[in-house]
PDB file of N, CA and C in Angstrom:
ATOM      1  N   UNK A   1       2.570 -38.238 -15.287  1.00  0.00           N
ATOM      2  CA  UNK A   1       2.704 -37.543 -14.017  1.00  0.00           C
ATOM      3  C   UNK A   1       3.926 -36.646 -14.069  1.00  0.00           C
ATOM      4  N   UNK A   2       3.846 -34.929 -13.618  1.00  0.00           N
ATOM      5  CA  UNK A   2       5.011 -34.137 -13.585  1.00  0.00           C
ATOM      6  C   UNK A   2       5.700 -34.571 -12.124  1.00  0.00           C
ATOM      7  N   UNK A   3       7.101 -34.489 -12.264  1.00  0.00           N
ATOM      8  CA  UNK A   3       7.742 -34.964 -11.262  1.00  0.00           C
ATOM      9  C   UNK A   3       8.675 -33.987 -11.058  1.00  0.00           C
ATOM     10  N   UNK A   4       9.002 -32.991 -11.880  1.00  0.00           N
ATOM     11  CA  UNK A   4       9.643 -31.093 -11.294  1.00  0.00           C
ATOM     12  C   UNK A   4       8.563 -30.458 -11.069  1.00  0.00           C
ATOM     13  N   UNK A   5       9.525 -30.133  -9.549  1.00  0.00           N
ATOM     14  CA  UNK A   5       8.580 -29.178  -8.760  1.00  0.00           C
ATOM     15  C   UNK A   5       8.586 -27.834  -9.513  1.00  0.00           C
ATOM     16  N   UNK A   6       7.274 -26.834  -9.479  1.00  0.00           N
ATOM     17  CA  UNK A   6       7.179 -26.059 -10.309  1.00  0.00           C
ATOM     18  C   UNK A   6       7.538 -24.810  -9.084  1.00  0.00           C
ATOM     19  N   UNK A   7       8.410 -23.605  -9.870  1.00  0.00           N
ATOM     20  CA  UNK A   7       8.713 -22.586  -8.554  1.00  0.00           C
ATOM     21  C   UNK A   7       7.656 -22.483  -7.641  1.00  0.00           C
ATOM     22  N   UNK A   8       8.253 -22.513  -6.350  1.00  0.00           N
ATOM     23  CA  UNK A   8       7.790 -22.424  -5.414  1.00  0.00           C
ATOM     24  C   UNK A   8       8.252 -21.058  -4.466  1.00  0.00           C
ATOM     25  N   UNK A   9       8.509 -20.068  -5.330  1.00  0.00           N
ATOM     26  CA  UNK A   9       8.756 -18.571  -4.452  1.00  0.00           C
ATOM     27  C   UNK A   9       7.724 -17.121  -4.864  1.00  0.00           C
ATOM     28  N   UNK A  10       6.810 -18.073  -5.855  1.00  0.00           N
ATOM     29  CA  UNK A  10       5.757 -17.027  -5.762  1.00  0.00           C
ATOM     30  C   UNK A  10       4.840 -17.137  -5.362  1.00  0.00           C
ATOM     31  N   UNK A  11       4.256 -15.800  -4.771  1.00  0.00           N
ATOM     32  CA  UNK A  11       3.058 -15.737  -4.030  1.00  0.00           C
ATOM     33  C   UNK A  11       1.808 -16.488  -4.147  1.00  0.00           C
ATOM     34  N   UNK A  12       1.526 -17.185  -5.478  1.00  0.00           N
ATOM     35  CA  UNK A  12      -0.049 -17.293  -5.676  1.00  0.00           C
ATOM     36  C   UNK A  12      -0.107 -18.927  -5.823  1.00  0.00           C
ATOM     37  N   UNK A  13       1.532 -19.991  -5.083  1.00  0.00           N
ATOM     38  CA  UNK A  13       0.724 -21.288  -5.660  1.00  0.00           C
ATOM     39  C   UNK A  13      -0.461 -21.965  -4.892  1.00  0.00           C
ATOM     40  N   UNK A  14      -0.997 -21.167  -3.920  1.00  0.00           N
ATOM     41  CA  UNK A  14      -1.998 -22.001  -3.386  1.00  0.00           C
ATOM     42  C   UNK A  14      -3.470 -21.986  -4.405  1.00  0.00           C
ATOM     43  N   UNK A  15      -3.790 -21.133  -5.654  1.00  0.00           N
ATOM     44  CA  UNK A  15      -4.930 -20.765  -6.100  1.00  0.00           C
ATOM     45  C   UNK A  15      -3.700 -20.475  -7.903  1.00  0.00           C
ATOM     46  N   UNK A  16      -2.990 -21.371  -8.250  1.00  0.00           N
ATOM     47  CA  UNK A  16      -3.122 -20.697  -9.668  1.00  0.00           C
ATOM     48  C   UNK A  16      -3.864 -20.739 -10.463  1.00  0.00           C
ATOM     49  N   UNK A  17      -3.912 -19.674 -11.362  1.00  0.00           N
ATOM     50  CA  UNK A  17      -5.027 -19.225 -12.396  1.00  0.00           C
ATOM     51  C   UNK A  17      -4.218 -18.772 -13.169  1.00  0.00           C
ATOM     52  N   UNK A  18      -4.034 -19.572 -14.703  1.00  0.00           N
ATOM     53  CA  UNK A  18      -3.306 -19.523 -15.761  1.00  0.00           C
ATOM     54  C   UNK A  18      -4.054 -19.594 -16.912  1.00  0.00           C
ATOM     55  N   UNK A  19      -3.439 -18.549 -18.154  1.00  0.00           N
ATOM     56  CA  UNK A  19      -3.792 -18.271 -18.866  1.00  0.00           C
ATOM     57  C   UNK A  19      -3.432 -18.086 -20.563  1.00  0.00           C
ATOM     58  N   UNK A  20      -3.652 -18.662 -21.605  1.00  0.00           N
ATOM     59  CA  UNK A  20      -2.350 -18.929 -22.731  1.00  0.00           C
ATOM     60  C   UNK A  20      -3.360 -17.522 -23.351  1.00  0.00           C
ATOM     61  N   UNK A  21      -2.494 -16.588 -23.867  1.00  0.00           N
ATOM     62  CA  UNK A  21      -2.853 -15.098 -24.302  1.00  0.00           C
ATOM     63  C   UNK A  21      -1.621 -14.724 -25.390  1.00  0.00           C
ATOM     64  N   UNK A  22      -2.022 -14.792 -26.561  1.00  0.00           N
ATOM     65  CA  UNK A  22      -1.026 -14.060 -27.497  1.00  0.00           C
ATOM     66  C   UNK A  22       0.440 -14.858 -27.557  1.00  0.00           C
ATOM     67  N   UNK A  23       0.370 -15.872 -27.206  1.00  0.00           N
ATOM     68  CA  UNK A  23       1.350 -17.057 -27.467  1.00  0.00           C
ATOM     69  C   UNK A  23       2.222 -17.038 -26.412  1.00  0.00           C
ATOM     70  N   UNK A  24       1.820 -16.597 -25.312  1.00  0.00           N
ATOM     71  CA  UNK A  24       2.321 -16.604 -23.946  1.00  0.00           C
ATOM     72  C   UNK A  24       1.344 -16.797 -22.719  1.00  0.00           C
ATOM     73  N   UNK A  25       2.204 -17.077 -21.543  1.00  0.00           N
ATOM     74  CA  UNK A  25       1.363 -17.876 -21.358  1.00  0.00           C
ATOM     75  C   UNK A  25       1.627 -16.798 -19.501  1.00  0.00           C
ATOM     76  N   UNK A  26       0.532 -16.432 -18.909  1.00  0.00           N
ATOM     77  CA  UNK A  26       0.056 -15.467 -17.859  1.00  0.00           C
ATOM     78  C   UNK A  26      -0.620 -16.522 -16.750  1.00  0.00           C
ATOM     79  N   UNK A  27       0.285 -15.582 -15.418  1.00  0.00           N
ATOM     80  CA  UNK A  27      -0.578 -16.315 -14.103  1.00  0.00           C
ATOM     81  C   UNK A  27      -0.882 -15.017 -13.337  1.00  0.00           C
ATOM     82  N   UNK A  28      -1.572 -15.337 -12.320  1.00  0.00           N
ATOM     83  CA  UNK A  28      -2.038 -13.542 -11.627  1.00  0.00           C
ATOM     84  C   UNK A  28      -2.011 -14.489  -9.804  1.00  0.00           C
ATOM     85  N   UNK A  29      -1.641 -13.562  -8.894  1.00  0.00           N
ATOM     86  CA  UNK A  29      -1.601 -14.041  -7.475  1.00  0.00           C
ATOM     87  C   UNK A  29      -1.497 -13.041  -6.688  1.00  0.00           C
ATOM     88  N   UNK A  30      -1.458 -13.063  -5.347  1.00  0.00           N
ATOM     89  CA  UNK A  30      -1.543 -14.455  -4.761  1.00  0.00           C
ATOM     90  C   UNK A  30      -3.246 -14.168  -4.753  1.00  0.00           C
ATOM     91  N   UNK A  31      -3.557 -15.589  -3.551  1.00  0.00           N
ATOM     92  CA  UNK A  31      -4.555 -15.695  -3.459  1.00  0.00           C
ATOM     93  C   UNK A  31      -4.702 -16.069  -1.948  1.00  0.00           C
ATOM     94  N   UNK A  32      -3.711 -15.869  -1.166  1.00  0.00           N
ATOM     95  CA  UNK A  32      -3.383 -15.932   0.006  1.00  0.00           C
ATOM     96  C   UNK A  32      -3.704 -15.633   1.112  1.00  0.00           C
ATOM     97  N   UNK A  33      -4.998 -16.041   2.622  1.00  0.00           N
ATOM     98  CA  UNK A  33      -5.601 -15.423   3.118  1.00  0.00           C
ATOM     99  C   UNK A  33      -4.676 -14.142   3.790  1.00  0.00           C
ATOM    100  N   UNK A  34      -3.413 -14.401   3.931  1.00  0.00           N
ATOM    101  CA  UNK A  34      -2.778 -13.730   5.011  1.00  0.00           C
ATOM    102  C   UNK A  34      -1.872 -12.884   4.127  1.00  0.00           C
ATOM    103  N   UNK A  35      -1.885 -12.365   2.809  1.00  0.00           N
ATOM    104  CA  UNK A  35      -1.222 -11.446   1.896  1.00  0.00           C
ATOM    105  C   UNK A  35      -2.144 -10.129   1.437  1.00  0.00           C
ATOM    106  N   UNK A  36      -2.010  -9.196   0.774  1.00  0.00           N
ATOM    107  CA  UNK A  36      -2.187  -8.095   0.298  1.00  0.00           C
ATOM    108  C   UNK A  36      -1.210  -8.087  -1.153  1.00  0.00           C
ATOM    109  N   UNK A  37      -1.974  -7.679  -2.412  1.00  0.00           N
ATOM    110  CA  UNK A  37      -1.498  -6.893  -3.593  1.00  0.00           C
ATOM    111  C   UNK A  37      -1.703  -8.187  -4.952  1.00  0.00           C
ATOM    112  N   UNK A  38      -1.721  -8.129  -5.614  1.00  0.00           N
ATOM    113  CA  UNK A  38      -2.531  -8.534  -6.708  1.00  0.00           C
ATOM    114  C   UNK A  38      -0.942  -8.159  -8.184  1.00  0.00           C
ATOM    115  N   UNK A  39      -0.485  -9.232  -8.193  1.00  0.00           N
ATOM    116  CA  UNK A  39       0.257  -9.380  -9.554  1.00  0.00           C
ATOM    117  C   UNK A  39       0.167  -9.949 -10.448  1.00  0.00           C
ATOM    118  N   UNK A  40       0.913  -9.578 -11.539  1.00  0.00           N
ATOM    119  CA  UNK A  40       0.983 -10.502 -12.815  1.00  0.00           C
ATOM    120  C   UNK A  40       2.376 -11.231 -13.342  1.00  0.00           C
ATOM    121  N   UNK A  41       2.412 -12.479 -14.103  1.00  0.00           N
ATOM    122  CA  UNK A  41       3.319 -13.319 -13.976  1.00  0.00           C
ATOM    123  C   UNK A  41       3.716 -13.479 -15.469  1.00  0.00           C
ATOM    124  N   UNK A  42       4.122 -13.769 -16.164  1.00  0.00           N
ATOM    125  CA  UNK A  42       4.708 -14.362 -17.750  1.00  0.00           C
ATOM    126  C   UNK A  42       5.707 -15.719 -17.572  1.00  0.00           C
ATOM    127  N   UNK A  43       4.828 -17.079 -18.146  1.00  0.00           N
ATOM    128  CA  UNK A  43       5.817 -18.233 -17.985  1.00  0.00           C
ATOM    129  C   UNK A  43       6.663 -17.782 -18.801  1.00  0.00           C
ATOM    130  N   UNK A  44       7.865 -18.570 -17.976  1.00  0.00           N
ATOM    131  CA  UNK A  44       9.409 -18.454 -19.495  1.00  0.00           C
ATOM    132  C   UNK A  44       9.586 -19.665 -20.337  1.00  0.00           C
ATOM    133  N   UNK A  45       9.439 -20.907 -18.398  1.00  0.00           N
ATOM    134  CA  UNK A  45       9.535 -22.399 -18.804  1.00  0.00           C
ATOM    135  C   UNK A  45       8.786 -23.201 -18.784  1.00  0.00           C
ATOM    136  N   UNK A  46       7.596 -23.439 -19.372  1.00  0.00           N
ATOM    137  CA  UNK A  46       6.290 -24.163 -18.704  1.00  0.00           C
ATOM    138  C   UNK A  46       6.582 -24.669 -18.143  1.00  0.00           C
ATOM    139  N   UNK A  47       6.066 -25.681 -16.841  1.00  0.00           N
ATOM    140  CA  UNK A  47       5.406 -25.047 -16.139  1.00  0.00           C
ATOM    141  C   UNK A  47       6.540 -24.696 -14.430  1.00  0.00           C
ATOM    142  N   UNK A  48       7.445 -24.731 -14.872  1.00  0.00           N
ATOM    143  CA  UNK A  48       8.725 -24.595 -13.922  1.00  0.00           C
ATOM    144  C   UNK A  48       8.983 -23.229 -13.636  1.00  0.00           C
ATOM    145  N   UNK A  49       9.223 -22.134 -14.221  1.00  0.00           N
ATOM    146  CA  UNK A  49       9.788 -21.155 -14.327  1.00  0.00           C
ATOM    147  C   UNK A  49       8.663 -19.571 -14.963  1.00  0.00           C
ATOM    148  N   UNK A  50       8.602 -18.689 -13.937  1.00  0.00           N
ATOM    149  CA  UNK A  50       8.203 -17.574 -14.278  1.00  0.00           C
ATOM    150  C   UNK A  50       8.284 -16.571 -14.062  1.00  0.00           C
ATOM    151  N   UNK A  51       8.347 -14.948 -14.589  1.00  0.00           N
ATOM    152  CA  UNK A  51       8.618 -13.698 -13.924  1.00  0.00           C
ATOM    153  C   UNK A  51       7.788 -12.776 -13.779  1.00  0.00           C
ATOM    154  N   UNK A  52       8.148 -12.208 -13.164  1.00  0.00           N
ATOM    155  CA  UNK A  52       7.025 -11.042 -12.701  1.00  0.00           C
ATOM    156  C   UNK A  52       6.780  -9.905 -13.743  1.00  0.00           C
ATOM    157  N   UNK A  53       5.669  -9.638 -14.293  1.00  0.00           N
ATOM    158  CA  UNK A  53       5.118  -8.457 -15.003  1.00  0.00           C
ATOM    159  C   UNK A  53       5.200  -7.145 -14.504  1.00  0.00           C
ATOM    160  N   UNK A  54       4.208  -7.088 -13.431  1.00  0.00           N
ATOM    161  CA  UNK A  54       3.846  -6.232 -12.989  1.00  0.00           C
ATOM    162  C   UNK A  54       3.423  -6.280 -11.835  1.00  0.00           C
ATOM    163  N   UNK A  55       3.191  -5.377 -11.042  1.00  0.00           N
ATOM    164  CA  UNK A  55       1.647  -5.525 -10.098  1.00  0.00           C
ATOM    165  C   UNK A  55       0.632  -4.574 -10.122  1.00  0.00           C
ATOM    166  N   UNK A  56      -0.303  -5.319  -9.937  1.00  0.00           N
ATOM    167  CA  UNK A  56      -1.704  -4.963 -10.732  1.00  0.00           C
ATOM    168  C   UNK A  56      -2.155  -3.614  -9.702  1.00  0.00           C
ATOM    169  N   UNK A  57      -1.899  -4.286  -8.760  1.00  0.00           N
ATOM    170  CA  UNK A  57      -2.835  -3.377  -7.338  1.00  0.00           C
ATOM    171  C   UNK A  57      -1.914  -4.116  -5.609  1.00  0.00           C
ATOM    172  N   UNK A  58      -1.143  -3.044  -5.675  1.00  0.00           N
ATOM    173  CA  UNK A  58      -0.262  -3.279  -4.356  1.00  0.00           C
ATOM    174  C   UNK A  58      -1.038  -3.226  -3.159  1.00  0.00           C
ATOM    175  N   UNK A  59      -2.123  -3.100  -2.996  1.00  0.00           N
ATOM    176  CA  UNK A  59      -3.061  -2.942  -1.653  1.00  0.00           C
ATOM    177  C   UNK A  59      -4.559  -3.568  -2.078  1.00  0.00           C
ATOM    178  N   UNK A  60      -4.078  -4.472  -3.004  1.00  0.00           N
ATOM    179  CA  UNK A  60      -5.820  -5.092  -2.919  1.00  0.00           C
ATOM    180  C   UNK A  60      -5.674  -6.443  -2.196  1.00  0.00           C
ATOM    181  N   UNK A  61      -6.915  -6.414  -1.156  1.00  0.00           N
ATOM    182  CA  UNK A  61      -6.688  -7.631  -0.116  1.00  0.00           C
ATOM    183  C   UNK A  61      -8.043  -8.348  -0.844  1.00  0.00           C
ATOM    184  N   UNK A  62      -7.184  -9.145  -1.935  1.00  0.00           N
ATOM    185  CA  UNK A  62      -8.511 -10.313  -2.580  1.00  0.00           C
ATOM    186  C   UNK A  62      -8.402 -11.618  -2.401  1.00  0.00           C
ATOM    187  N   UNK A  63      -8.893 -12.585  -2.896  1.00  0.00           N
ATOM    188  CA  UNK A  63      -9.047 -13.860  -2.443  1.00  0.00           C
ATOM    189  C   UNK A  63      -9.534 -14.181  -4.130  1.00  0.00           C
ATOM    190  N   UNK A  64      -8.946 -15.644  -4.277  1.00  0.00           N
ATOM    191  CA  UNK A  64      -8.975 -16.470  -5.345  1.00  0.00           C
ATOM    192  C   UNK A  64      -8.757 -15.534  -7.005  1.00  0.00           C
ATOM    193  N   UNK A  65      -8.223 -14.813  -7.392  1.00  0.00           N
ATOM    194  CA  UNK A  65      -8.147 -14.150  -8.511  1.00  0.00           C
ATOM    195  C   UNK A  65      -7.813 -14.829  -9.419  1.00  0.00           C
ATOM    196  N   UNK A  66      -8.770 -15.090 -10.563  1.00  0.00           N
ATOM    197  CA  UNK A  66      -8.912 -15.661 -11.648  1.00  0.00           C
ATOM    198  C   UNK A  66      -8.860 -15.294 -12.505  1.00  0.00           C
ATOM    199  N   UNK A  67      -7.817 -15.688 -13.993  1.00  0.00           N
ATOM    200  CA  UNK A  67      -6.951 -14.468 -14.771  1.00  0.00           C
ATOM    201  C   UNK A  67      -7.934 -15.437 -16.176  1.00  0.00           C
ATOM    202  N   UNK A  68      -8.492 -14.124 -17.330  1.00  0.00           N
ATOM    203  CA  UNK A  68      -9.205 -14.760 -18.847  1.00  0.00           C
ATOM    204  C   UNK A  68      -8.797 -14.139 -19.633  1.00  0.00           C
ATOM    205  N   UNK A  69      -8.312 -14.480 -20.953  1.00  0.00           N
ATOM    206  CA  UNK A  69      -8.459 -13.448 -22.144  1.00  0.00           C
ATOM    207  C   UNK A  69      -9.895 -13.352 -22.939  1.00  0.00           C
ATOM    208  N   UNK A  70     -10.162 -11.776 -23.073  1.00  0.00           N
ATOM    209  CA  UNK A  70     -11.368 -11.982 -24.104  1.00  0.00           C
ATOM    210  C   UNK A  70     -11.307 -10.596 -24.792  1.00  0.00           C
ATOM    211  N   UNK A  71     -11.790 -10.894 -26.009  1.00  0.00           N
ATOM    212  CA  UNK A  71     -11.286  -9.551 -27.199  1.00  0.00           C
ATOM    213  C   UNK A  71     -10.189  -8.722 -26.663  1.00  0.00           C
ATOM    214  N   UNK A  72      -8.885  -9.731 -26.748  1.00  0.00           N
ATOM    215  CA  UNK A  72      -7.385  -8.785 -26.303  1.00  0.00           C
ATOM    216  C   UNK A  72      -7.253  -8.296 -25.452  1.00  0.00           C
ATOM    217  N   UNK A  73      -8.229  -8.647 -24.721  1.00  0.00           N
ATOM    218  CA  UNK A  73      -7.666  -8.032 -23.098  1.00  0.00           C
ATOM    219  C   UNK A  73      -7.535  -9.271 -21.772  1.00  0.00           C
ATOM    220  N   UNK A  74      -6.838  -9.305 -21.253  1.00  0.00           N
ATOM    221  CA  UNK A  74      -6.570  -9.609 -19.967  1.00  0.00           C
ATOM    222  C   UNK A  74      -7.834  -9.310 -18.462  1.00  0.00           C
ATOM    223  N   UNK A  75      -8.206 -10.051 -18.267  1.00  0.00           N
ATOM    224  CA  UNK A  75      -8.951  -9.814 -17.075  1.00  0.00           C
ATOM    225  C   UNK A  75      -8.841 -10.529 -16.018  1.00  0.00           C
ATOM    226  N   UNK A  76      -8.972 -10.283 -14.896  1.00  0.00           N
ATOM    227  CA  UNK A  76      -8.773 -10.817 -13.072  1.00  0.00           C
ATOM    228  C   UNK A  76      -9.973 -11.055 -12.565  1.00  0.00           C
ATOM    229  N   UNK A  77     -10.679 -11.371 -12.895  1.00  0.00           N
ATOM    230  CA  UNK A  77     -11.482 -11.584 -11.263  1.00  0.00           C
ATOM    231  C   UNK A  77     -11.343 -11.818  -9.837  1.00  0.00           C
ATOM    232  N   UNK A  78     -12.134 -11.486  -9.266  1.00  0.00           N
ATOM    233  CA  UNK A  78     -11.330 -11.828  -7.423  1.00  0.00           C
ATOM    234  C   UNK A  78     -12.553 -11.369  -6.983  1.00  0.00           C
ATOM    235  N   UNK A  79     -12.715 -11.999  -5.484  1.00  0.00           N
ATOM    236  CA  UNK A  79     -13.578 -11.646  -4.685  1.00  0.00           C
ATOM    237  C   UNK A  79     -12.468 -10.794  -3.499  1.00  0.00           C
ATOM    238  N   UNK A  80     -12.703  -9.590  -3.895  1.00  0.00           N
ATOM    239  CA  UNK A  80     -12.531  -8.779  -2.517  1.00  0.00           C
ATOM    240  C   UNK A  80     -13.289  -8.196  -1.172  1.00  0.00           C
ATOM    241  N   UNK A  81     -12.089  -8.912  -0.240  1.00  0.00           N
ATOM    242  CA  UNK A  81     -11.963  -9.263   1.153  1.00  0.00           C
ATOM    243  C   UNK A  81     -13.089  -7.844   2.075  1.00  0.00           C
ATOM    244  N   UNK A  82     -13.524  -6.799   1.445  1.00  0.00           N
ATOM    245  CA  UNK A  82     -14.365  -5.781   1.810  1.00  0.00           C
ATOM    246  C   UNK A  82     -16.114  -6.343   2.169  1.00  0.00           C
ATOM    247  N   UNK A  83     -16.406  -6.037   3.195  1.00  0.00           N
ATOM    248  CA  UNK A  83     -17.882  -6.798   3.228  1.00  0.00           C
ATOM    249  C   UNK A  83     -18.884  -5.752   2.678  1.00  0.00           C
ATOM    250  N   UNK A  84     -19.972  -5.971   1.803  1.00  0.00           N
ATOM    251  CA  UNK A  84     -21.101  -5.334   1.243  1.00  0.00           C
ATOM    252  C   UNK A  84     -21.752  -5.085   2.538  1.00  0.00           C
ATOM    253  N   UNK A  85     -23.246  -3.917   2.388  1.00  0.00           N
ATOM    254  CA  UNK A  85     -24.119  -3.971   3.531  1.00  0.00           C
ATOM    255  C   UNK A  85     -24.512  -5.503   4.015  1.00  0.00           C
ATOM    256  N   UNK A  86     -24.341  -6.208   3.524  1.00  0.00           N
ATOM    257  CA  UNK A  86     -25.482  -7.345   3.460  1.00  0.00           C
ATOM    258  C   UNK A  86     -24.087  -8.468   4.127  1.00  0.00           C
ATOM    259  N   UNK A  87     -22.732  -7.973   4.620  1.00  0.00           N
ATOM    260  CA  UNK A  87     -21.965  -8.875   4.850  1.00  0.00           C
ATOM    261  C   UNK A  87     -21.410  -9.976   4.109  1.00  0.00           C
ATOM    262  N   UNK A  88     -21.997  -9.703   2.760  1.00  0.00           N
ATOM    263  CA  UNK A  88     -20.834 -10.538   1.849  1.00  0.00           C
ATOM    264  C   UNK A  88     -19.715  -9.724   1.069  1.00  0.00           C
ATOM    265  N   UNK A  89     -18.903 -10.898   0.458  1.00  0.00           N
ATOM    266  CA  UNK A  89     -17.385  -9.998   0.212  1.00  0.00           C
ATOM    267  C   UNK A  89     -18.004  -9.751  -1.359  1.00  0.00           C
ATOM    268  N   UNK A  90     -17.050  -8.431  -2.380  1.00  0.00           N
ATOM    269  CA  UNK A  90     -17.271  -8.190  -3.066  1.00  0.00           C
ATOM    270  C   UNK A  90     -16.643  -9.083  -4.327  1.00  0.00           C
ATOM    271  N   UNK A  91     -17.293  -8.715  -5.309  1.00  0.00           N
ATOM    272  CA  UNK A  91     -16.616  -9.477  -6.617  1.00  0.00           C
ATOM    273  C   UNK A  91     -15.970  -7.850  -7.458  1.00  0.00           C
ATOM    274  N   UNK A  92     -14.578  -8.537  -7.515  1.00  0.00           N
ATOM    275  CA  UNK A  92     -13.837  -7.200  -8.347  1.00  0.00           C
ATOM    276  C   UNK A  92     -13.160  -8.044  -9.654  1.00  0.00           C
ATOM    277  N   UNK A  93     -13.411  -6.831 -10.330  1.00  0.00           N
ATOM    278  CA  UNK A  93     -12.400  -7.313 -11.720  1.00  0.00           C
ATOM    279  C   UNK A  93     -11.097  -6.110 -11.991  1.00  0.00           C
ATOM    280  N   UNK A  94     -10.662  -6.226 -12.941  1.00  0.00           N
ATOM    281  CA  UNK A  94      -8.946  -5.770 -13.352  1.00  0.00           C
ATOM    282  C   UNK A  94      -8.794  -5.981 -14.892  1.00  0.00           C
ATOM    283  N   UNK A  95      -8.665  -5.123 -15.210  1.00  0.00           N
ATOM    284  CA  UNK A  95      -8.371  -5.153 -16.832  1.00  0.00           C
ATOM    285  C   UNK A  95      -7.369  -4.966 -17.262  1.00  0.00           C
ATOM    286  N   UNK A  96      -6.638  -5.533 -18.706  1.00  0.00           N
ATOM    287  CA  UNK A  96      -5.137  -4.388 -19.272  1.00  0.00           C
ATOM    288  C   UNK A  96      -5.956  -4.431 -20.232  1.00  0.00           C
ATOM    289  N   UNK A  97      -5.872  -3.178 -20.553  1.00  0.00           N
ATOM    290  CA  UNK A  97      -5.505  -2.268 -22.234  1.00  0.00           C
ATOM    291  C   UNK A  97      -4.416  -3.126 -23.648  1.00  0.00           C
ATOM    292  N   UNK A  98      -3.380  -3.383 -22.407  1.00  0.00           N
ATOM    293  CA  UNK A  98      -2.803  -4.364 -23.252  1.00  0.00           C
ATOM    294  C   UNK A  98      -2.358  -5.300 -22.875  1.00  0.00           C
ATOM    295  N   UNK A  99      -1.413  -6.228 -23.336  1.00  0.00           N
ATOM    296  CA  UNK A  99      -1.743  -7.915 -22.712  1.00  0.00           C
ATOM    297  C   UNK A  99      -0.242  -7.580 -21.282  1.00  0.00           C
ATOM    298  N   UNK A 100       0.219  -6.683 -21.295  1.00  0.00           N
ATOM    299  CA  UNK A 100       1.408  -6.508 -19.922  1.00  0.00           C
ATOM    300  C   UNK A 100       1.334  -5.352 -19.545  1.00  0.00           C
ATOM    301  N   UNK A 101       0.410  -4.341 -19.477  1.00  0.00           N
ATOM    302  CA  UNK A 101      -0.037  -3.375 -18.950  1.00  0.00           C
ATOM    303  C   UNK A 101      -1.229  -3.879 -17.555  1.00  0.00           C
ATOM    304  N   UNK A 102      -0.906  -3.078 -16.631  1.00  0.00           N
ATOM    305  CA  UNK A 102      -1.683  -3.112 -15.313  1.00  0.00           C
ATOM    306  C   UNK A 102      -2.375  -2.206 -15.144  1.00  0.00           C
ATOM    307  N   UNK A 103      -3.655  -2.208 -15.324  1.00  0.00           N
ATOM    308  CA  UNK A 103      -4.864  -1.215 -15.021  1.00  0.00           C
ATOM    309  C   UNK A 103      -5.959  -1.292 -14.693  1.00  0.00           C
ATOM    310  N   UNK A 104      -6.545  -0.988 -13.663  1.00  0.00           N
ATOM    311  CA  UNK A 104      -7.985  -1.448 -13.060  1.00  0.00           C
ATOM    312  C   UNK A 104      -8.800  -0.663 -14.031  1.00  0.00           C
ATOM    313  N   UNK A 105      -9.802  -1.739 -14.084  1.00  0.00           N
ATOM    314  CA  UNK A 105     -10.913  -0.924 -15.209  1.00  0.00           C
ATOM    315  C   UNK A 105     -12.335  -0.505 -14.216  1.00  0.00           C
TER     316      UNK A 105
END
């Protein structure tokens, strides 16, 4: 059982989604009903300590974003908070080019 609390000043611990990529290790957030913007994280200290990359998308209002590596790239999933004709929310993704680069694909 872990018994240190792991930081608690970033946006995304209600939904983390972590990821070991190129011998480091990536979280993406928030996932927060009542937030806006979509970042990226790099552990320093497992699982205690981490800093901010980037941000991916400063105005995306998503819900649950789920971070994968596959053939060297970085990807997000999220269901964004926008309703389709049909009144459901959308499914968006987010790509990097490279493993700390921020770019919607």
């Amino acid at each position: 059982l872990w018994k240190k609390p792991v930081q608690t000043d970033l946006k995304w611990v209600n939904y983390p989604s972590v990821v070991y990529f190129q011998e480091k290790i990536y979280a993406c957030g928030p996932s927060s009903s009542n937030m806006k913007g979509l970042s990226l994280y790099e552990c320093t200290a497992f699982p205690t300590a981490w800093k901010f990359v980037c941000e991916v998308d400063s105005k995306a209002d998503v819900m649950h974003p789920t971070i994968f590596a596959h053939n060297d790239r970085l990807y997000i999933f999220n269901t964004r908070r926008c309703f389709n004709a049909k009144g459901q929310h959308r499914l968006g993704l987010y790509s990097s080019e490279k493993k700390t680069s921020c770019s919607r694909s």
